[in-house]
C-alpha atoms as a PDB file:
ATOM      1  CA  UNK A   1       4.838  32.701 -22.583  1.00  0.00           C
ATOM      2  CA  UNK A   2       3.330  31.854 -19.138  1.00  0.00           C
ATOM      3  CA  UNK A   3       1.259  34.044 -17.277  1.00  0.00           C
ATOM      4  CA  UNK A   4       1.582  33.302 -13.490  1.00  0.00           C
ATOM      5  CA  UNK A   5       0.141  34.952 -10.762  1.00  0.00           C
ATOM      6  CA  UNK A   6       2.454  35.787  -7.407  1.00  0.00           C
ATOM      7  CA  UNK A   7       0.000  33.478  -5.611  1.00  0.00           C
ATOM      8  CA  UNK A   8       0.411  30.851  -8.433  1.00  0.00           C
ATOM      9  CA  UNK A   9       4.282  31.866  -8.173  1.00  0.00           C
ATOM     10  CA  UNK A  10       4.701  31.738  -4.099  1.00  0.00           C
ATOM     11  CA  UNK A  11       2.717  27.706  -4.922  1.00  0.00           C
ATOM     12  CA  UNK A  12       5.478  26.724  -7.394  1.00  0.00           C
ATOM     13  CA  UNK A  13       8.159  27.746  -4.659  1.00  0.00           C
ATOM     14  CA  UNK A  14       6.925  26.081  -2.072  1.00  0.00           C
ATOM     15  CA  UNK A  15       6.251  23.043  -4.445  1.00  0.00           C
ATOM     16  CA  UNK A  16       9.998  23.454  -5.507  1.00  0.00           C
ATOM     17  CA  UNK A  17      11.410  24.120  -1.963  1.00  0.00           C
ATOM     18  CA  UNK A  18      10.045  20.910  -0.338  1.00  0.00           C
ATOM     19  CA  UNK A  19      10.527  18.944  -3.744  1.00  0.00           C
ATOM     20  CA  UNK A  20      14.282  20.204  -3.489  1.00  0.00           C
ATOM     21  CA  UNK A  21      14.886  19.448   0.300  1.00  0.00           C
ATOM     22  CA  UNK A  22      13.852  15.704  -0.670  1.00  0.00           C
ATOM     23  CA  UNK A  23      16.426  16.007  -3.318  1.00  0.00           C
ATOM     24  CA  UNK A  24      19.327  16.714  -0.860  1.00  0.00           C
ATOM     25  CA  UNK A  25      18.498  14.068   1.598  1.00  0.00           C
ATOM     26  CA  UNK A  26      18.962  11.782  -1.277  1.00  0.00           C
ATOM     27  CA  UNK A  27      22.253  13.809  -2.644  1.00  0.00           C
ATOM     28  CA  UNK A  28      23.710  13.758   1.121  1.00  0.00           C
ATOM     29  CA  UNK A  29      24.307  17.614   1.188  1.00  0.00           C
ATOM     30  CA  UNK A  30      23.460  20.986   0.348  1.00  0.00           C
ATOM     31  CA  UNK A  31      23.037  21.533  -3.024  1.00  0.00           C
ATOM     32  CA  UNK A  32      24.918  24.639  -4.001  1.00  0.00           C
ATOM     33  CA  UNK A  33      23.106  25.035  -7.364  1.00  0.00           C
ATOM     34  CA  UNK A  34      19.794  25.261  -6.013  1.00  0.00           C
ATOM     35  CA  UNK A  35      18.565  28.246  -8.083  1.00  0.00           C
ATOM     36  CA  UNK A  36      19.081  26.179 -11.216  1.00  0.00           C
ATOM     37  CA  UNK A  37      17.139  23.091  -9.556  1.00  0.00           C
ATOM     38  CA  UNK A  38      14.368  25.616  -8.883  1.00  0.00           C
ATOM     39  CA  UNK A  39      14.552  27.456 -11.923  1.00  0.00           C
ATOM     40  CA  UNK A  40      14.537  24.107 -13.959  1.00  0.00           C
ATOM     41  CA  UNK A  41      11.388  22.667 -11.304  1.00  0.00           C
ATOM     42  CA  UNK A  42       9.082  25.617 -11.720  1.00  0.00           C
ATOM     43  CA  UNK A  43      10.110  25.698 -15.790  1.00  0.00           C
ATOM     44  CA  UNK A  44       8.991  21.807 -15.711  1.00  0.00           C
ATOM     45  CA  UNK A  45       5.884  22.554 -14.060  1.00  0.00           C
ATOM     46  CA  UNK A  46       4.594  25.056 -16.353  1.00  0.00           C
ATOM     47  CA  UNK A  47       5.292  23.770 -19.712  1.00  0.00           C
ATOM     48  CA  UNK A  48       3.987  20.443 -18.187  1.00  0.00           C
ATOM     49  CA  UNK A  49       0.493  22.536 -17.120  1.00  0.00           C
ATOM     50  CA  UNK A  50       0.576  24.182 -20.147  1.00  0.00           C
ATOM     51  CA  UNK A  51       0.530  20.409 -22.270  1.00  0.00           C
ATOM     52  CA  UNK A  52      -2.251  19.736 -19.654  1.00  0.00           C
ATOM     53  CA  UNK A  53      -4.462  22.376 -20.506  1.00  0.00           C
END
């Protein structure tokens, strides 16, 4: 289980949300299943920091 503080949190989204708008310049349009993308980015992230640790 991860423990994540909001600060921590608000990071990952703003990690996500500029990692994501690079991802739609390349797709050539909005990407209607961005909470997925997100959800799937900030999953990623953890387990990866988890591995790290």
């Amino acid at each position: 289980m991860y423990e994540v503080t909001v600060d921590e949190l608000a990071g990952l989204l703003r990690e996500a949300e500029s990692a994501h708008g690079e991802y739609e310049k390349e797709l050539g349009h909005a990407d209607s299943g961005w909470p997925e993308w997100y959800a799937r980015f900030i999953l990623d992230k953890l387990e990866k920091d988890e591995v790290d640790l």
